[in-house]
Protein backbone atom coordinates (compact mmCIF):
# COMPACT_ATOMS: atom_id res chain seq x y z
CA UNK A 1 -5.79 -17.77 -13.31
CA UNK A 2 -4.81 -18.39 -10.00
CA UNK A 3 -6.23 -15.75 -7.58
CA UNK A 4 -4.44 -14.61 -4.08
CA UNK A 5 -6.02 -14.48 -1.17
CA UNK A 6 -7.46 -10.59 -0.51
CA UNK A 7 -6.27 -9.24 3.42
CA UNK A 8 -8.62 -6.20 4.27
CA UNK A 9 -7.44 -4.53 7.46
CA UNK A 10 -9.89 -1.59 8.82
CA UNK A 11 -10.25 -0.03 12.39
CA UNK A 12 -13.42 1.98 12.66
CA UNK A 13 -14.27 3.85 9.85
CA UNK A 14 -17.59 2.30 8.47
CA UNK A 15 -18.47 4.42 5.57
CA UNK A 16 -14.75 4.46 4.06
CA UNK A 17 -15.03 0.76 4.50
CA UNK A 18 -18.21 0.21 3.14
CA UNK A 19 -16.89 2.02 -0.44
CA UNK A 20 -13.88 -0.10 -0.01
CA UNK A 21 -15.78 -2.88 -0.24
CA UNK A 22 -18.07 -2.13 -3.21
CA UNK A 23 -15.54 -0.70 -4.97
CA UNK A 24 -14.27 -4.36 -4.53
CA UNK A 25 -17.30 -6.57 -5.27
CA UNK A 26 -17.62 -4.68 -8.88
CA UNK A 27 -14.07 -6.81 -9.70
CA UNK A 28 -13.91 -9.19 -12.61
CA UNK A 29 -12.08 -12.08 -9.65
CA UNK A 30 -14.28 -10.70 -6.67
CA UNK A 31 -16.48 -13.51 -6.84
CA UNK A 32 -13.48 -16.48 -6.36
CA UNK A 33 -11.56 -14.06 -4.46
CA UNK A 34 -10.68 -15.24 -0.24
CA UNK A 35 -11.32 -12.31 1.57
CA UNK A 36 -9.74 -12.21 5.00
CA UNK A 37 -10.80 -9.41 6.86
CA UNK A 38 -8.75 -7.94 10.15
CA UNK A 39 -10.56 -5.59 12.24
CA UNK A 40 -8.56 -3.74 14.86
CA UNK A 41 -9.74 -4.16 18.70
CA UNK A 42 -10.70 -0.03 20.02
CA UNK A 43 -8.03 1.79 21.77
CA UNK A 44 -9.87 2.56 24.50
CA UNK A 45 -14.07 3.22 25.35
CA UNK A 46 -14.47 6.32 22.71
CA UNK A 47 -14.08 4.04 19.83
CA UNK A 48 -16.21 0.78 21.08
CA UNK A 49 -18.78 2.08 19.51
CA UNK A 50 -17.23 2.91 15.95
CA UNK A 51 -15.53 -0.51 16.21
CA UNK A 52 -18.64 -2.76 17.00
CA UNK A 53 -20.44 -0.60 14.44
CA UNK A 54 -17.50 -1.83 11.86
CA UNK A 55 -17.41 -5.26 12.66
CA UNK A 56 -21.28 -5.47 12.29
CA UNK A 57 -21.14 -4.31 8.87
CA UNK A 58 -18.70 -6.76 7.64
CA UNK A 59 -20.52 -9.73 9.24
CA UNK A 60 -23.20 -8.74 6.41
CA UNK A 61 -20.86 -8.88 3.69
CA UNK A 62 -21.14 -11.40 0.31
CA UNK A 63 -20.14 -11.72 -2.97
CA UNK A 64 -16.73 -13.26 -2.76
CA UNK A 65 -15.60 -16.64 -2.85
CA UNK A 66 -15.25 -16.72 1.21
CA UNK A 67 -15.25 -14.31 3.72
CA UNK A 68 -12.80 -14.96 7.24
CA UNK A 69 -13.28 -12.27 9.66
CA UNK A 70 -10.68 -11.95 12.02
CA UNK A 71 -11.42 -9.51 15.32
CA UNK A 72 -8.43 -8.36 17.48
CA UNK A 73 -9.42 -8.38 21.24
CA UNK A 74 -7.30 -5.29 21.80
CA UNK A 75 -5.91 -2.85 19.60
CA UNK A 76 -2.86 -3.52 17.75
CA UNK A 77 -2.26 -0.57 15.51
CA UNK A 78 -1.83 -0.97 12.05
CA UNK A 79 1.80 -1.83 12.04
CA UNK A 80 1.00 -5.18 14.42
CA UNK A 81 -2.17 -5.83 12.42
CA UNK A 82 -0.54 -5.60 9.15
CA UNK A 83 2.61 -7.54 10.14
CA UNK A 84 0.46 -10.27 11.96
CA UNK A 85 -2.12 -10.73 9.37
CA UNK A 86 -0.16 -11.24 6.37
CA UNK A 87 2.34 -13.42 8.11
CA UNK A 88 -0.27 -15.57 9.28
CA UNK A 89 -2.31 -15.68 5.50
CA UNK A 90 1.34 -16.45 4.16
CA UNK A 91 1.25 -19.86 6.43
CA UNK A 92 -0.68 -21.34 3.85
CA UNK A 93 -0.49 -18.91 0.74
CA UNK A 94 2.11 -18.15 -1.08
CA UNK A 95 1.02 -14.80 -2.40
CA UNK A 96 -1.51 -12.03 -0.93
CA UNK A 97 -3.13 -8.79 -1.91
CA UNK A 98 -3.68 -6.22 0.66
CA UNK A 99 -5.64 -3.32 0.92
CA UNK A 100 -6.91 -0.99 4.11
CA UNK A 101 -10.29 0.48 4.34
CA UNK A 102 -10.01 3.54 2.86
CA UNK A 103 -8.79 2.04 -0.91
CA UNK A 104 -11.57 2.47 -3.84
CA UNK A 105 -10.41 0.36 -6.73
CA UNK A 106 -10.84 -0.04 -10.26
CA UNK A 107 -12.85 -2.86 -11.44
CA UNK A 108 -9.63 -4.24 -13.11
CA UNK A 109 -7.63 -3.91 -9.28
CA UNK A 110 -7.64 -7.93 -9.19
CA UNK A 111 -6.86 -9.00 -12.64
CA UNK A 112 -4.03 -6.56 -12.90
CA UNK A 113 -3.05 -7.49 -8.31
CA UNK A 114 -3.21 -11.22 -9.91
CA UNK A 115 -1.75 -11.42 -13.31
CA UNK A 116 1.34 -9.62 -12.08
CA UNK A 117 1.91 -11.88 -8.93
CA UNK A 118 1.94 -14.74 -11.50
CA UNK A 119 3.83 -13.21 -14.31
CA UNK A 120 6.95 -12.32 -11.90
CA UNK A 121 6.80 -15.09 -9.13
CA UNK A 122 9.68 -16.55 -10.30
CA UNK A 123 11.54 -13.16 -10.87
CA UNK A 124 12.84 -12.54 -7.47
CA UNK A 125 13.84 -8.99 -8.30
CA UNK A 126 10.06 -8.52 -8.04
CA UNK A 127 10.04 -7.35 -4.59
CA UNK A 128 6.06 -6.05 -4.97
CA UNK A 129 3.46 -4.90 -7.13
CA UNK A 130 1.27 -1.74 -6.21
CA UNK A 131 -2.11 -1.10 -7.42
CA UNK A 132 -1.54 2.48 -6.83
CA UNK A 133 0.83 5.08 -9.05
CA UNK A 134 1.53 9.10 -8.44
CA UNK A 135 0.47 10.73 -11.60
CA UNK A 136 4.14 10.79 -12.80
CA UNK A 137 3.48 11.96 -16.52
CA UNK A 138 4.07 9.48 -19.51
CA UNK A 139 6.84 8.71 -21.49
CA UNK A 140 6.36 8.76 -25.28
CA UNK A 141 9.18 6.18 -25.44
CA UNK A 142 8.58 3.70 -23.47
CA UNK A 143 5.54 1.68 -24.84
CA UNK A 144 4.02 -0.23 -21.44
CA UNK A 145 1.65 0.80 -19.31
CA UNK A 146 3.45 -0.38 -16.25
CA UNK A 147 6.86 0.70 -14.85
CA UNK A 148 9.70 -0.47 -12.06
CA UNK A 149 10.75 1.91 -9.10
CA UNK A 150 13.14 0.93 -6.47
CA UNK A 151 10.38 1.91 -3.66
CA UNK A 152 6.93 -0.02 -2.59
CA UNK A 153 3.49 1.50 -1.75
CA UNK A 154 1.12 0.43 0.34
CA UNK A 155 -2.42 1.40 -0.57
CA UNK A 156 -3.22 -1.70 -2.45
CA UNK A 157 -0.07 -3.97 -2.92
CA UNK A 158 0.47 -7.41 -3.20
CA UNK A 159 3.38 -9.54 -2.74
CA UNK A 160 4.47 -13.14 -2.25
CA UNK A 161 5.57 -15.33 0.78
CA UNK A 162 8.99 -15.91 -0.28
CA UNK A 163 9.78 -11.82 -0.15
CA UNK A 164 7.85 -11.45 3.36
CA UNK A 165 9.20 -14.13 5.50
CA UNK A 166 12.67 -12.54 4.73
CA UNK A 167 12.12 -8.87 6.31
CA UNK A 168 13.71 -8.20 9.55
CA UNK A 169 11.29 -6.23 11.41
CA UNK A 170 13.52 -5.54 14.21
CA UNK A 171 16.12 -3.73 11.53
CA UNK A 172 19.09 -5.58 13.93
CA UNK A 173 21.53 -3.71 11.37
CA UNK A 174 20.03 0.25 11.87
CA UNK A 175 22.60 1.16 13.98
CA UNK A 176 25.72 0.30 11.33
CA UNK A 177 23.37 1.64 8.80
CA UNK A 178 22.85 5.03 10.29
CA UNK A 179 26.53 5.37 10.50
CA UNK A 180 27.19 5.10 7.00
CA UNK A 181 26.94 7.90 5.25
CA UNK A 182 26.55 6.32 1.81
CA UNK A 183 23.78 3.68 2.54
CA UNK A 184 22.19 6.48 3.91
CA UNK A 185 22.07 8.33 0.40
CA UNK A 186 21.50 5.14 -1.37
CA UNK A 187 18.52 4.68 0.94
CA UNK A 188 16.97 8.06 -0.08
CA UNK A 189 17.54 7.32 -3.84
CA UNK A 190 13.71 5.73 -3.25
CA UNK A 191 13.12 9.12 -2.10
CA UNK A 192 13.68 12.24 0.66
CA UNK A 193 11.29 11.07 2.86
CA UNK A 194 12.49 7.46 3.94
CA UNK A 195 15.39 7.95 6.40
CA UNK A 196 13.33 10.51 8.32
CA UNK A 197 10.75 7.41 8.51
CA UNK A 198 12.77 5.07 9.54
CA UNK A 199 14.61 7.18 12.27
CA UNK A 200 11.42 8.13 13.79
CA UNK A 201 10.27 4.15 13.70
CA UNK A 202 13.94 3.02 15.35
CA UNK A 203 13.06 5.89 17.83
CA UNK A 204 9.86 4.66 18.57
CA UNK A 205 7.96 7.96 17.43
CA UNK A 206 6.49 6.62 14.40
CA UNK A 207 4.42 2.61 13.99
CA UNK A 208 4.91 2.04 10.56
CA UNK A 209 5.37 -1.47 9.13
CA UNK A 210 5.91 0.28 5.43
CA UNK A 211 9.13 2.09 6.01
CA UNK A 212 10.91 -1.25 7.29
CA UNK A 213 9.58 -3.23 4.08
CA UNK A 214 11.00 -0.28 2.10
CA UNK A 215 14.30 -0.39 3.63
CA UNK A 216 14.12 -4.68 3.04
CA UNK A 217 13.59 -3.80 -0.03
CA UNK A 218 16.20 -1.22 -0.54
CA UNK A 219 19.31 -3.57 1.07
CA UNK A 220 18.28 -6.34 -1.64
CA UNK A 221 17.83 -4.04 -4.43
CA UNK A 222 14.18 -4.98 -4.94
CA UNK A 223 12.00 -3.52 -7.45
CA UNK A 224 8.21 -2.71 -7.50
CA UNK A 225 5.86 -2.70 -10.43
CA UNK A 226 3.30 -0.06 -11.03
CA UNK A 227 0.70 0.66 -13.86
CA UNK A 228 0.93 4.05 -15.59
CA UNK A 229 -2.72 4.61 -14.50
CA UNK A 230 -3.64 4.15 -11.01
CA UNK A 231 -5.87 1.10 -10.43
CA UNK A 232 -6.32 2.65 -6.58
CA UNK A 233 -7.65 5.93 -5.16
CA UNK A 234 -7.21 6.45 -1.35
CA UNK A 235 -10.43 8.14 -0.08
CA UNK A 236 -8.72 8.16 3.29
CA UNK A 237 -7.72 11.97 3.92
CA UNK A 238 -10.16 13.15 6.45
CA UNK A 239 -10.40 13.92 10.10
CA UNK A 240 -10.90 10.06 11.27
CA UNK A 241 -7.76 8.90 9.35
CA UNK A 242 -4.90 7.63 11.55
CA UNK A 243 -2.01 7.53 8.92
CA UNK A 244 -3.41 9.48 6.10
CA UNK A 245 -4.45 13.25 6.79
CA UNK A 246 -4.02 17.19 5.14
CA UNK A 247 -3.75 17.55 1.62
CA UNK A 248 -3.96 15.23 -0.77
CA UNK A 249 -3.58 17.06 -3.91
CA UNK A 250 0.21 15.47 -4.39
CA UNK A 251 -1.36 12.34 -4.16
CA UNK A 252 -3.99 12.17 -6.84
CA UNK A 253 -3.50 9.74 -9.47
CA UNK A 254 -4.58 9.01 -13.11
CA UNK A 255 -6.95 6.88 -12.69
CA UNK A 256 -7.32 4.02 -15.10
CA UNK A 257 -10.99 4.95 -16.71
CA UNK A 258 -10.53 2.65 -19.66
CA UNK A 259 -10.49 -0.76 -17.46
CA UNK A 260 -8.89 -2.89 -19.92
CA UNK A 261 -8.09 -6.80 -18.90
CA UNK A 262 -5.07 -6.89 -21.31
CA UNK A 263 -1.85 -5.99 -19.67
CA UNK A 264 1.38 -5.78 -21.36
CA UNK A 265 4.38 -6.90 -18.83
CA UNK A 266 7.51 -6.57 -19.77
CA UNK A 267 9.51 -9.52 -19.65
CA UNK A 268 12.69 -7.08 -18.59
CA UNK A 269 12.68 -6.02 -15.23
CA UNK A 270 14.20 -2.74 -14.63
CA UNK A 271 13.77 0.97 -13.81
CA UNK A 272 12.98 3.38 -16.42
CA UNK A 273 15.13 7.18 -15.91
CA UNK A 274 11.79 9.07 -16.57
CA UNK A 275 9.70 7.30 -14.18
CA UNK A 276 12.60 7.07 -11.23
CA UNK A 277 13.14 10.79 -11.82
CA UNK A 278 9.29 11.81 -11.39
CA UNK A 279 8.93 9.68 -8.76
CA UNK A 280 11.95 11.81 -6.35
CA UNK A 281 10.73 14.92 -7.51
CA UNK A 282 7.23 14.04 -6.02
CA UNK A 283 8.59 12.61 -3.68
CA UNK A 284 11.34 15.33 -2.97
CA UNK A 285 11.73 17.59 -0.32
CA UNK A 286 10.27 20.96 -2.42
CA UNK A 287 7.10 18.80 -3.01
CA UNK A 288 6.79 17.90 0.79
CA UNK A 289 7.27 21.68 1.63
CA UNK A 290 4.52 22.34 -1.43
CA UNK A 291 2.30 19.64 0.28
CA UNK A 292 2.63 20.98 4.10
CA UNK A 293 2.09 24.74 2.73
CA UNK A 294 -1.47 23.27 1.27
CA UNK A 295 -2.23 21.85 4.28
CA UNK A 296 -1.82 24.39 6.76
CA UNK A 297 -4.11 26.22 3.92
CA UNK A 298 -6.35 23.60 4.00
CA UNK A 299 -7.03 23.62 8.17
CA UNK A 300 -7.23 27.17 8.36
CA UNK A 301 -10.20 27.09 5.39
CA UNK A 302 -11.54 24.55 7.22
CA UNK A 303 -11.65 26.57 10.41
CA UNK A 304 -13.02 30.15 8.86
């Protein structure tokens, strides 16, 4: 089976990273997997240290088929890192699996990140596949252990060159779009949270290369495929975290403890009521109040 090319993007978290990475190596395809690694330049004289720390870590890394460290001269946040470095990998690939240093995996990650991007590359619906699921529940009727949502995530995802190079990153159209009161709804039908996203991102007061993809995928009616149980597990909600912080309890997933190599993939592609409906009500605005309640709990316990 043909295996994509693995994009690693980390700032200066070492210990996260260095989990990320063994998590990794344990994977059936690590060993004639291309790792490309992208490590973030420091934002300023505080984080030299952390950085150079990082970068000599991975210079020590094995186990894989290659390893290609990339090392930004200054810092480009993740939005710019992400943006750049699969952009660049897609020159020459036509597929890629990404993760960011604070993603443990399974040790099936791969073989499931791999034998989806070849099962649906020629099913353009496919927009991406995500490594990670919200525990959503399961339905008794419906027999696979994957599912379709009209939203991506992005801790662990993969996709393929053909769906990148289309994204407009500039979102030329937001200003028709914000005017319409129906595309707006339709937007938030992948849940509550996007259009505050991707207002604060037009407005310059949020970096996030994720809520543009999401609204790509949302104006082509793109769909992404998840497994039932989580093949990911972000360990990234601490203090040092630059995206990812607070509670993470609405965030904790299944995790896939059996491992199996077999997947079943349906050969239709198309959302399933059940799953669509779990999904918004995790994703809905009485979960996000739940969430921000637990962590305002969580600061003050972790300031008595």
């Amino acid at each position: 089976m043909e295996t994509a090319p693995i994009l690693i993007f980390t700032y200066k978290r070492l210990e996260p990273l260095k989990l990320t990475i063994a998590a990794l190596q344990k994977n059936a395809q690590s060993a004639q997997s291309d790792v490309y690694i992208f490590s973030d330049g420091p934002k300023g004289e505080k984080d030299v240290e952390q950085v150079d720390k990082v970068r000599a870590y991975i210079k020590t890394i094995g186990d894989f088929g290659s390893l290609t460290i990339k090392e930004a001269e200054k810092n480009k946040g993740l939005a710019n890192s992400i943006i750049d470095g699969v952009t660049e990998i897609l020159t020459f690939s036509d597929r890629v699996i990404v993760l960011e240093d604070d993603l443990l995996t399974t040790s099936n990650f791969l073989s499931f990140m791999n034998a989806a991007l070849t099962k649906y590359e020629d099913s353009p619906t496919v927009f991406s596949i995500s490594g990670y699921s919200l525990d959503l529940g399961t339905d008794e009727s419906h027999d696979s252990e994957v599912y379709f949502l009209n939203r991506g995530w992005s801790w662990g995802w993969a996709t393929w060159k053909d769906r990148w190079s289309q994204v407009d990153w500039q979102v030329k159209d937001y200003e028709s779009f914000k005017r319409d009161k129906q595309k707006r709804k339709d937007f938030a039908k992948g849940g509550s949270d996007l259009n505050k996203m991707l207002r604060e991102q037009m407005e310059k007061s949020l970096d996030s290369w994720a809520i543009r993809w999401f609204y790509h995928q949302y104006k082509i009616k793109g769909l992404t495929l998840y497994p039932l149980k989580s093949k990911v597990y972000n360990n990234g909600f601490d203090n040092l975290a630059t995206h990812t912080n607070g509670s993470d309890k609405r965030y904790r997933p299944v995790l896939d403890t059996v491992e199996s190599f077999d997947f079943n993939f349906p050969y239709m592609v198309s959302t399933q009521p059940y799953y669509s409906k779990k999904f918004l009500i995790k994703l809905g605005i009485k979960a996000r109040a739940i969430s921000k309640i637990q962590t305002i709990f969580l600061m003050i316990k972790k300031l008595v």
